[in-house]
PDB file of N, CA and C in Angstrom:
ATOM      1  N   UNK A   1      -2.499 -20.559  -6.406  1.00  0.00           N
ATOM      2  CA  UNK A   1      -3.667 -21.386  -6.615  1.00  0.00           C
ATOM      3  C   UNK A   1      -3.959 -22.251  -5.389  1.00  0.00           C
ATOM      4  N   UNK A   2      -3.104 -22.579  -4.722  1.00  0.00           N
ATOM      5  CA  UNK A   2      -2.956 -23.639  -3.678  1.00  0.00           C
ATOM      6  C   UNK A   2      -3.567 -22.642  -2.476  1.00  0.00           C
ATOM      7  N   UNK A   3      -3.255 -21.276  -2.353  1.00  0.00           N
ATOM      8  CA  UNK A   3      -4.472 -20.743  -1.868  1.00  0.00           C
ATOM      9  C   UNK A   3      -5.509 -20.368  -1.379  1.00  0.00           C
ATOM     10  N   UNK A   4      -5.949 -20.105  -3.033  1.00  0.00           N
ATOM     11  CA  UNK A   4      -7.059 -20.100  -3.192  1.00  0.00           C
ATOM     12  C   UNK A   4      -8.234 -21.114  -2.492  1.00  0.00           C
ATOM     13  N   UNK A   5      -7.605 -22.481  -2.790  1.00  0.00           N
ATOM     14  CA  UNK A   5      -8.165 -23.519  -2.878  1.00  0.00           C
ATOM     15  C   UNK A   5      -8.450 -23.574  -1.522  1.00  0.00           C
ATOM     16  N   UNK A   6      -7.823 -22.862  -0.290  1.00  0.00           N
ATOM     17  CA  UNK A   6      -7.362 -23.825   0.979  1.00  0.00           C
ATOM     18  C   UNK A   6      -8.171 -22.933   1.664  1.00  0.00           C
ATOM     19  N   UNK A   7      -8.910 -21.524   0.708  1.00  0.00           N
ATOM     20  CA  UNK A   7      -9.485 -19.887   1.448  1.00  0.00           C
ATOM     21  C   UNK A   7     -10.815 -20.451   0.695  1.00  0.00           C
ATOM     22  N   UNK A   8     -11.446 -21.429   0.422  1.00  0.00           N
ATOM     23  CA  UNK A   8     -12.470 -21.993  -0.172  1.00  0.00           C
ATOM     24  C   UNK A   8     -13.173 -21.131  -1.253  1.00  0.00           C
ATOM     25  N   UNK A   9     -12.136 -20.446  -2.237  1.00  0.00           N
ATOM     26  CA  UNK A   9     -12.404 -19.241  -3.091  1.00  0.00           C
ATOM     27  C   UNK A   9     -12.761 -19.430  -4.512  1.00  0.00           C
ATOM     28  N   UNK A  10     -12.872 -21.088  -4.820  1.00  0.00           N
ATOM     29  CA  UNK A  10     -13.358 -21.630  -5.662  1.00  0.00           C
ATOM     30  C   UNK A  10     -14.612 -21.629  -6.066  1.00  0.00           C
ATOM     31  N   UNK A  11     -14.852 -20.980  -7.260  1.00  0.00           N
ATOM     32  CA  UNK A  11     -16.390 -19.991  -7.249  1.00  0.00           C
ATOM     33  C   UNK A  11     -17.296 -21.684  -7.777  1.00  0.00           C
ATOM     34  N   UNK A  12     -16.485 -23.176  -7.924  1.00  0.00           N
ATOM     35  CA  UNK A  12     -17.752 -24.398  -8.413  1.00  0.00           C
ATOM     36  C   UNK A  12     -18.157 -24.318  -6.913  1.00  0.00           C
ATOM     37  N   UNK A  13     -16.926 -24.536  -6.156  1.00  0.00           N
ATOM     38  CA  UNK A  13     -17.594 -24.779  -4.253  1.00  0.00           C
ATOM     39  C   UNK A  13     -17.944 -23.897  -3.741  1.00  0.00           C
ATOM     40  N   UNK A  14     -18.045 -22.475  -3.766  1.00  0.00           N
ATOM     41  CA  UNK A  14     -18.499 -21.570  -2.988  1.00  0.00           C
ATOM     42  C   UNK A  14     -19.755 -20.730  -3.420  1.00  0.00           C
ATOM     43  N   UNK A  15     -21.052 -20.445  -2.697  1.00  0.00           N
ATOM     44  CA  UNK A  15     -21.823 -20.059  -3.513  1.00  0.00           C
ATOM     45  C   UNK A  15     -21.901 -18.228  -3.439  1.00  0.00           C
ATOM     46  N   UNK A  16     -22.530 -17.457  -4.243  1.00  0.00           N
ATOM     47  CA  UNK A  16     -21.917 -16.786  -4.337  1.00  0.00           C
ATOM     48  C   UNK A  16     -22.789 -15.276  -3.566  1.00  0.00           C
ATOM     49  N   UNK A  17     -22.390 -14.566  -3.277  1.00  0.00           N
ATOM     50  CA  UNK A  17     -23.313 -13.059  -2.432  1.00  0.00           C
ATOM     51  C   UNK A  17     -23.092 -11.663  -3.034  1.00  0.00           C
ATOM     52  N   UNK A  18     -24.058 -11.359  -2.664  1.00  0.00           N
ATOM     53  CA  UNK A  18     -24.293 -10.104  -3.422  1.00  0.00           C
ATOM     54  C   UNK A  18     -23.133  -9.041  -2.518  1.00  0.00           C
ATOM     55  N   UNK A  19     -22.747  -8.288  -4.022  1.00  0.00           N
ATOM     56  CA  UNK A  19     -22.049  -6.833  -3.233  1.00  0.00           C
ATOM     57  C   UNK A  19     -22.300  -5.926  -2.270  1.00  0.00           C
ATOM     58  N   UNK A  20     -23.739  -5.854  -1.499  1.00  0.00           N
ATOM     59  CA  UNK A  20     -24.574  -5.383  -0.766  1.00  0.00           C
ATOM     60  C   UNK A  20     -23.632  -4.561   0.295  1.00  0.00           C
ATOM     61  N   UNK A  21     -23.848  -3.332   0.788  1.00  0.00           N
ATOM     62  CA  UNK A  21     -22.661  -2.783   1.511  1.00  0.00           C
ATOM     63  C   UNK A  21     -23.101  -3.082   2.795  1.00  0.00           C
ATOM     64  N   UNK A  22     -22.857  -3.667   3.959  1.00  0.00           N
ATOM     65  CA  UNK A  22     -23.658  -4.184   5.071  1.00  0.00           C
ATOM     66  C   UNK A  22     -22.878  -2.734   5.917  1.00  0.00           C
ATOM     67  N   UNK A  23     -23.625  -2.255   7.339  1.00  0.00           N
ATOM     68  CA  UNK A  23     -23.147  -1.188   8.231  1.00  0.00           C
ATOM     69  C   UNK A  23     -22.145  -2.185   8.961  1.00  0.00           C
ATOM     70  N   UNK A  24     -20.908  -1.513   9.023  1.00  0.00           N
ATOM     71  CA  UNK A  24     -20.339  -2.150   9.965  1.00  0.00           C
ATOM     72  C   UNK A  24     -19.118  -3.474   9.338  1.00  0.00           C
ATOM     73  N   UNK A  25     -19.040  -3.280   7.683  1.00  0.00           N
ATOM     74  CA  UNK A  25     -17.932  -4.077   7.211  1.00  0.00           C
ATOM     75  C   UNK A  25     -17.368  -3.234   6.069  1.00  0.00           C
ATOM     76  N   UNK A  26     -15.794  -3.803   6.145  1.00  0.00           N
ATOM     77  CA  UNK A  26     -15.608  -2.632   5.247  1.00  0.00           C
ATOM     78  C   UNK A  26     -14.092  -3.808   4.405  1.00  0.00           C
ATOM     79  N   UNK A  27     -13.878  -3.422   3.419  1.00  0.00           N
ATOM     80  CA  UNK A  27     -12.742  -4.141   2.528  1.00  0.00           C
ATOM     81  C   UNK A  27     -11.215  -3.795   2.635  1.00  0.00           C
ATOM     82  N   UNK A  28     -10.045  -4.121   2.736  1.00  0.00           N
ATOM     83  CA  UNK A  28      -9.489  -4.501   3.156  1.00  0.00           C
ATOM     84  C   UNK A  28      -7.993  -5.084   2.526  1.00  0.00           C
ATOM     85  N   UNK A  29      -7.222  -4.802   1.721  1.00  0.00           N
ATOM     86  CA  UNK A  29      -5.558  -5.804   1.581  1.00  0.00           C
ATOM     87  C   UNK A  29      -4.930  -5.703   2.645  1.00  0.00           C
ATOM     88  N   UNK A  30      -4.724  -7.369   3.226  1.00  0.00           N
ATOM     89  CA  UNK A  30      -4.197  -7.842   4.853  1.00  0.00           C
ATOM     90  C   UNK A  30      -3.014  -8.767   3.702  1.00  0.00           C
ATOM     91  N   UNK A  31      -1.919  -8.700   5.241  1.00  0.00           N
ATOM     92  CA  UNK A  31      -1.048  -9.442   4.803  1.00  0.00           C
ATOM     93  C   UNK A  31      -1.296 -10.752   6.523  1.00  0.00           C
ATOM     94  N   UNK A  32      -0.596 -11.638   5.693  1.00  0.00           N
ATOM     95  CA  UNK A  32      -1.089 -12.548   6.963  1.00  0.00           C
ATOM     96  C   UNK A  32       0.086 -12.730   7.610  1.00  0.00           C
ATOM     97  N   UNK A  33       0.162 -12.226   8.714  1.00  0.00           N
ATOM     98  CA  UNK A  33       1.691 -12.099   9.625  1.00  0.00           C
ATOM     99  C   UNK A  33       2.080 -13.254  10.862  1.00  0.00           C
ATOM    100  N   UNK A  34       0.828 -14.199  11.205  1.00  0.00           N
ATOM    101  CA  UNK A  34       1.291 -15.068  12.144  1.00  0.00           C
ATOM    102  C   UNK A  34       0.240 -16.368  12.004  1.00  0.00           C
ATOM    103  N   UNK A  35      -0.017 -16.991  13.048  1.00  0.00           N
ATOM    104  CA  UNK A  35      -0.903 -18.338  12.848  1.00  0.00           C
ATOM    105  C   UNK A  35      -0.990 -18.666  14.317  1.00  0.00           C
ATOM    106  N   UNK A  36      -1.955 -18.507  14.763  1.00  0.00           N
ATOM    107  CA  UNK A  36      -2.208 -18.788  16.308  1.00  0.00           C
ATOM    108  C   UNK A  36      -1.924 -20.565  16.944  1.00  0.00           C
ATOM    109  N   UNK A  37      -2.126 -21.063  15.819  1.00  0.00           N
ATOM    110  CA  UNK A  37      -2.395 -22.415  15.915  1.00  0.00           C
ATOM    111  C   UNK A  37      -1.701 -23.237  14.773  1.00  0.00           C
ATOM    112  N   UNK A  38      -0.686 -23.932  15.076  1.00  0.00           N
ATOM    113  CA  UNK A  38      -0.281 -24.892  13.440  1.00  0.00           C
ATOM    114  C   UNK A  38      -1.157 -25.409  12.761  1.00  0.00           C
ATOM    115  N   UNK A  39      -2.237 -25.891  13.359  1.00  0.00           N
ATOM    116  CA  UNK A  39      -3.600 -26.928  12.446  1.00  0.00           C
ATOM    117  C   UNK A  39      -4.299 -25.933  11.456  1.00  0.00           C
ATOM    118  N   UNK A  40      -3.756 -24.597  11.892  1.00  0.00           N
ATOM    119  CA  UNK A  40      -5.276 -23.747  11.322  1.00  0.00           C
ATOM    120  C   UNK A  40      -5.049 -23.780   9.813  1.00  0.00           C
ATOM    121  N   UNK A  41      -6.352 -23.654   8.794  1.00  0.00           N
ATOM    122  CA  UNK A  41      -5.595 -23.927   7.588  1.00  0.00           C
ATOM    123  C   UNK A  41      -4.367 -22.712   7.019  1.00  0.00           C
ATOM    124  N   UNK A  42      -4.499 -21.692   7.662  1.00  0.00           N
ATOM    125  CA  UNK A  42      -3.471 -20.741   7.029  1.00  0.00           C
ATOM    126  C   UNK A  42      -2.116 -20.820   7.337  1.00  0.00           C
ATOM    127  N   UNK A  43      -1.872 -21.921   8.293  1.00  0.00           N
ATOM    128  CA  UNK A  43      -0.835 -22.070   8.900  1.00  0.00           C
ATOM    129  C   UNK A  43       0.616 -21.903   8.023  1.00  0.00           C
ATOM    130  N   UNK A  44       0.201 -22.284   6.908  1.00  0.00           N
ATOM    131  CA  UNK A  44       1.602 -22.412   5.735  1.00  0.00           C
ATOM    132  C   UNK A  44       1.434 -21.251   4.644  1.00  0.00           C
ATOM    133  N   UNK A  45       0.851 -20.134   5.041  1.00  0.00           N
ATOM    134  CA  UNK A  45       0.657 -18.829   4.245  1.00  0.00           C
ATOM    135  C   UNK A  45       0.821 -17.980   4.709  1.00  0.00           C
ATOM    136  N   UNK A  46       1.936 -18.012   5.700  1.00  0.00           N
ATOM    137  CA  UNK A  46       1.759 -16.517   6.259  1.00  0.00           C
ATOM    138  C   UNK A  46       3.067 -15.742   5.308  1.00  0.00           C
ATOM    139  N   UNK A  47       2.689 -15.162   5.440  1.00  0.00           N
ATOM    140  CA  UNK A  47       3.418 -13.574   4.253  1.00  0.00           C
ATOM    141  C   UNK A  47       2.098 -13.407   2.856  1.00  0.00           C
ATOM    142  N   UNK A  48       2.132 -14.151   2.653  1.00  0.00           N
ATOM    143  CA  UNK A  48       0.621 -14.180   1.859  1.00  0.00           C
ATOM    144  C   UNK A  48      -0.314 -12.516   1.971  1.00  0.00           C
ATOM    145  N   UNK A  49      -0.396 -12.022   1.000  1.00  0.00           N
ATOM    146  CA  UNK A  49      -1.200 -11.411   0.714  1.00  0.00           C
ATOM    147  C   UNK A  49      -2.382 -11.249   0.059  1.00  0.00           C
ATOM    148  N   UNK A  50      -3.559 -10.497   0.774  1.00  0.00           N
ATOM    149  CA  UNK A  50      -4.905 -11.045   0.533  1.00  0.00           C
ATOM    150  C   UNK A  50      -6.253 -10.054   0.906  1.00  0.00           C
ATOM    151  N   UNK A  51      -7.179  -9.923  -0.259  1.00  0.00           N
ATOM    152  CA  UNK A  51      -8.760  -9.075  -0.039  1.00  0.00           C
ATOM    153  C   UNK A  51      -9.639  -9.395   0.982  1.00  0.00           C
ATOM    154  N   UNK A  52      -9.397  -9.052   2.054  1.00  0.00           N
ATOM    155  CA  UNK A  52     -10.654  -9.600   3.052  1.00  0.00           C
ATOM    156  C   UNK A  52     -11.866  -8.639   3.414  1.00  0.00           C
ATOM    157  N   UNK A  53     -12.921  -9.065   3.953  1.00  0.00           N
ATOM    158  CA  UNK A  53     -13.515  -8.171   4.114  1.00  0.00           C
ATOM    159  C   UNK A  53     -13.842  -8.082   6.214  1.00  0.00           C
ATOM    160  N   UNK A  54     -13.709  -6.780   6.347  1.00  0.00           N
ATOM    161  CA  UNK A  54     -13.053  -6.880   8.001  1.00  0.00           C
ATOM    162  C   UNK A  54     -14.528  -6.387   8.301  1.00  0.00           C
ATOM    163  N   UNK A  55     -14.865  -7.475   9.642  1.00  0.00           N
ATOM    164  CA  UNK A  55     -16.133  -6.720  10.292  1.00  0.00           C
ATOM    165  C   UNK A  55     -15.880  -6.117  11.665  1.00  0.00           C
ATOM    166  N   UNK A  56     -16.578  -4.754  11.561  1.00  0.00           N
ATOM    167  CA  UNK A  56     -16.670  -4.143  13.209  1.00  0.00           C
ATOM    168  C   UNK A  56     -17.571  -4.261  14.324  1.00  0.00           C
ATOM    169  N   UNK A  57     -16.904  -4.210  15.083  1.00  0.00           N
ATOM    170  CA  UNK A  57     -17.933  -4.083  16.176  1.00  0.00           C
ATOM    171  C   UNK A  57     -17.890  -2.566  16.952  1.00  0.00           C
ATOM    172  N   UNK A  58     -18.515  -2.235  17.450  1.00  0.00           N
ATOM    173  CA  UNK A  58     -18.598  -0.902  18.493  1.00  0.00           C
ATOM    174  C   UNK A  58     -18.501  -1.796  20.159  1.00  0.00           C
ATOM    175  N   UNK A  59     -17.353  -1.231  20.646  1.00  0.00           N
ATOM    176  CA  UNK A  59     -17.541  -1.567  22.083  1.00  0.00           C
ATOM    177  C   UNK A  59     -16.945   0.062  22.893  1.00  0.00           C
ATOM    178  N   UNK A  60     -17.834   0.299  23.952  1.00  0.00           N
ATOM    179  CA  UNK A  60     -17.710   1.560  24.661  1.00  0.00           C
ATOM    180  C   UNK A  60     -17.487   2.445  23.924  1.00  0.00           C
ATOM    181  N   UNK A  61     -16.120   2.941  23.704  1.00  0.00           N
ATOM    182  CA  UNK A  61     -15.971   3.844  22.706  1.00  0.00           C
ATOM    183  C   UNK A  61     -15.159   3.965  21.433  1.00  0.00           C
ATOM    184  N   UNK A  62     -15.360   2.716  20.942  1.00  0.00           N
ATOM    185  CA  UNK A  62     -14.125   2.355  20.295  1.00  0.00           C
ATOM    186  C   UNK A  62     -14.769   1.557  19.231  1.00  0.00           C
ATOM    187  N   UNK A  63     -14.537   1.591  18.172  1.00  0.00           N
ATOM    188  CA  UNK A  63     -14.603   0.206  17.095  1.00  0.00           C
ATOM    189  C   UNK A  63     -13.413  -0.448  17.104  1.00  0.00           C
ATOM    190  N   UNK A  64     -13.899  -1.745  17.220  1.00  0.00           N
ATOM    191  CA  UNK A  64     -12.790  -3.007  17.325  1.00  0.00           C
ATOM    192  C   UNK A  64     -13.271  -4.134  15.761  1.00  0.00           C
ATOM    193  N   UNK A  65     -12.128  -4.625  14.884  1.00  0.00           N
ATOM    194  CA  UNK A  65     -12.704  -4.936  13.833  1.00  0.00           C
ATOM    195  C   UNK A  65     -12.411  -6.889  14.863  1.00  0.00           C
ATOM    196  N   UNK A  66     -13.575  -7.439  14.516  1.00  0.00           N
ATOM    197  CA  UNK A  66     -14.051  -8.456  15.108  1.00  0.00           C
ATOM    198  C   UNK A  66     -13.704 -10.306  13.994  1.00  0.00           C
ATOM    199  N   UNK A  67     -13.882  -9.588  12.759  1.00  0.00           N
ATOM    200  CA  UNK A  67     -13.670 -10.718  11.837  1.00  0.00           C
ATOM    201  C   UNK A  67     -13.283 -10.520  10.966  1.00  0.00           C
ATOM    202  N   UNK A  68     -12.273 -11.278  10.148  1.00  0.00           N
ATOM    203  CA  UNK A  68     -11.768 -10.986   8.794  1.00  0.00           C
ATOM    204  C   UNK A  68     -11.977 -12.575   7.822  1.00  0.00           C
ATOM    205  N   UNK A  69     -12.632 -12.034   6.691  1.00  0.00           N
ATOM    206  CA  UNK A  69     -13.036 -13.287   5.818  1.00  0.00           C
ATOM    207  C   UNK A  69     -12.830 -13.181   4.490  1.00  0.00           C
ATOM    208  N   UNK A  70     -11.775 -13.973   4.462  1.00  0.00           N
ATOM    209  CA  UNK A  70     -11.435 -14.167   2.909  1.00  0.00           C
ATOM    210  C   UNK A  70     -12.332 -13.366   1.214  1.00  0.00           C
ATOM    211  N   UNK A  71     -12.272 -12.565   0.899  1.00  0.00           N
ATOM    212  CA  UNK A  71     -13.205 -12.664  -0.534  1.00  0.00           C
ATOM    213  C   UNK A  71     -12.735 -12.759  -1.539  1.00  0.00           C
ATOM    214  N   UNK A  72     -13.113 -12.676  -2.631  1.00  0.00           N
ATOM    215  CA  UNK A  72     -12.736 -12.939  -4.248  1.00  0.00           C
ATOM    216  C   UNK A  72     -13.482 -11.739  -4.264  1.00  0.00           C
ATOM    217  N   UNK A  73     -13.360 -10.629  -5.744  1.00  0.00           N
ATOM    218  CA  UNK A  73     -13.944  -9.485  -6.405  1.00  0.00           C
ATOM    219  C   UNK A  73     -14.444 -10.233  -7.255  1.00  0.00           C
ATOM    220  N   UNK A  74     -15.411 -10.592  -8.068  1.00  0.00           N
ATOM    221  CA  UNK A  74     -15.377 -10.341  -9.589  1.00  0.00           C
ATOM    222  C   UNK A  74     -16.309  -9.408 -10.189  1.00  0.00           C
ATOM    223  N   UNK A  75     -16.008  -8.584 -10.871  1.00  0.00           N
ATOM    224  CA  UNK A  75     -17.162  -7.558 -11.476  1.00  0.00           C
ATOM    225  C   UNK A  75     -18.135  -7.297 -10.182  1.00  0.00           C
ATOM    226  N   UNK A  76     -19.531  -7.701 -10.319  1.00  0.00           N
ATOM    227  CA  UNK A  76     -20.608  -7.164  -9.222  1.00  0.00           C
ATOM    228  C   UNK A  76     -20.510  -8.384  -8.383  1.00  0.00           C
ATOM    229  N   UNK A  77     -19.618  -9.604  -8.244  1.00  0.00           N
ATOM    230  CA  UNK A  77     -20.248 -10.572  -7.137  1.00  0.00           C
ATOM    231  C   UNK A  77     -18.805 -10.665  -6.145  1.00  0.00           C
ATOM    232  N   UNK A  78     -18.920 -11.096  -5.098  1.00  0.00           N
ATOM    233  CA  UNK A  78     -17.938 -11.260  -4.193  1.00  0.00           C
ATOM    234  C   UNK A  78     -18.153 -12.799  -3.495  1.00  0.00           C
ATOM    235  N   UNK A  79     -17.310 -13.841  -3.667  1.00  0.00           N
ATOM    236  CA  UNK A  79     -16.704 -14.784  -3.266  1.00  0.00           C
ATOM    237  C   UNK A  79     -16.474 -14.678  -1.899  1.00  0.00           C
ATOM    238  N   UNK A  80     -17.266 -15.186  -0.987  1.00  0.00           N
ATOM    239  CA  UNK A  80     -16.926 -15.108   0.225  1.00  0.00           C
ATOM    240  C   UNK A  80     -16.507 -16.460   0.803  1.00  0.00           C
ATOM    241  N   UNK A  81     -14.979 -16.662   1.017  1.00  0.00           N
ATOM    242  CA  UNK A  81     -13.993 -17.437   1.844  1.00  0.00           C
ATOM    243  C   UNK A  81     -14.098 -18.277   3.232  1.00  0.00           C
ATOM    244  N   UNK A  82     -13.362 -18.236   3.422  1.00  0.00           N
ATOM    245  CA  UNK A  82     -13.114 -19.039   4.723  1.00  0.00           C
ATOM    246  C   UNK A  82     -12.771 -17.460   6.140  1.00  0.00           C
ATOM    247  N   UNK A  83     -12.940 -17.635   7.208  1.00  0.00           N
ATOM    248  CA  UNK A  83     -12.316 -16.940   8.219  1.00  0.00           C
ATOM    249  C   UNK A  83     -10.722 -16.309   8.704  1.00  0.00           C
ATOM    250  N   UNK A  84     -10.033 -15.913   8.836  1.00  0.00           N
ATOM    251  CA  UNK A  84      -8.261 -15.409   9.516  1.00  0.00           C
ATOM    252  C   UNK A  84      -8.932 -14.504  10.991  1.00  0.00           C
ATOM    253  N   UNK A  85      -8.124 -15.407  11.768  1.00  0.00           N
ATOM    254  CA  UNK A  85      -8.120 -14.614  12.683  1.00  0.00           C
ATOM    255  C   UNK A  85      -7.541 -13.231  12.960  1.00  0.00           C
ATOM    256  N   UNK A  86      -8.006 -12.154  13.528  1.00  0.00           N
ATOM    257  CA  UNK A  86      -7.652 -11.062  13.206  1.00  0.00           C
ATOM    258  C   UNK A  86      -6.245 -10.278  13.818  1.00  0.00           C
ATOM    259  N   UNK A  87      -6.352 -11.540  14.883  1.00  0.00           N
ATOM    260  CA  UNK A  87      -4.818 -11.016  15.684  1.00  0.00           C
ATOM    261  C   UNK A  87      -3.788 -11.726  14.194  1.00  0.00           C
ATOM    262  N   UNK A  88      -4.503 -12.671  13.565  1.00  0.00           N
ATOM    263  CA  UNK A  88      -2.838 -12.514  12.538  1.00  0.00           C
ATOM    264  C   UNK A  88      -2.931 -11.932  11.562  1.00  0.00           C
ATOM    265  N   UNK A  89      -3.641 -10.754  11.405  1.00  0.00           N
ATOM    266  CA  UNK A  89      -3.822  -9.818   9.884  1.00  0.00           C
ATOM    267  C   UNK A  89      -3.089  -8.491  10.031  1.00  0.00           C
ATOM    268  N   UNK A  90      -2.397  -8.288   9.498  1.00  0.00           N
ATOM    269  CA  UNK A  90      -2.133  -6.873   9.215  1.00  0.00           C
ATOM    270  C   UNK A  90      -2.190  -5.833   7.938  1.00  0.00           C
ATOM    271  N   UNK A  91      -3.231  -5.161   7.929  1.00  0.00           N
ATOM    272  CA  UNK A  91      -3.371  -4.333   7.180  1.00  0.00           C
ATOM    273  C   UNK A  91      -2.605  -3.436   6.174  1.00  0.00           C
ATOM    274  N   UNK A  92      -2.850  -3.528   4.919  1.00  0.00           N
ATOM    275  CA  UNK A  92      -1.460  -2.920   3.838  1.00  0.00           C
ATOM    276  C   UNK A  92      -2.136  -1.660   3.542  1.00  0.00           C
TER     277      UNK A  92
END
């Protein structure tokens, strides 16, 4: 729960977005493996496992995934979170 709370996944504070499939993002169970920074809020969650939704970019010839952001599922709506940097995500 403590979390939740800290990935701003609290559906009174967070408002809420449609399931809409955007080009170029795709879903995601990351485990959170490091913390670039002690201040950052994830700093005290790493092993934590978690639904993000990862965005790409295209550079030369390559897709590079650029952002990873917290979501919630529920039925048709998705809870969209706070940010993880992507150098500390690793993919399950």
């Amino acid at each position: 729960m403590e979390f939740l709370a800290a990935a701003h996944l609290d559906p009174k504070r967070q408002s809420i977005y449609s399931e809409r499939r955007r080009e170029g993002e795709r879903y995601a169970v990351v485990k959170i493996i490091d913390c670039q920074h002690k201040d950052w809020w994830y700093s005290k969650f790493i092993g934590v496992e978690c639904f993000v939704r990862l965005r790409f970019n295209n550079y030369g010839r390559g897709e590079f995934i650029s952002e990873g952001v917290l979501v919630k599922v529920n039925k048709n709506r998705v809870l969209s979170g706070r940010s993880i940097s992507v150098k500390d995500l690793m993919i399950i």
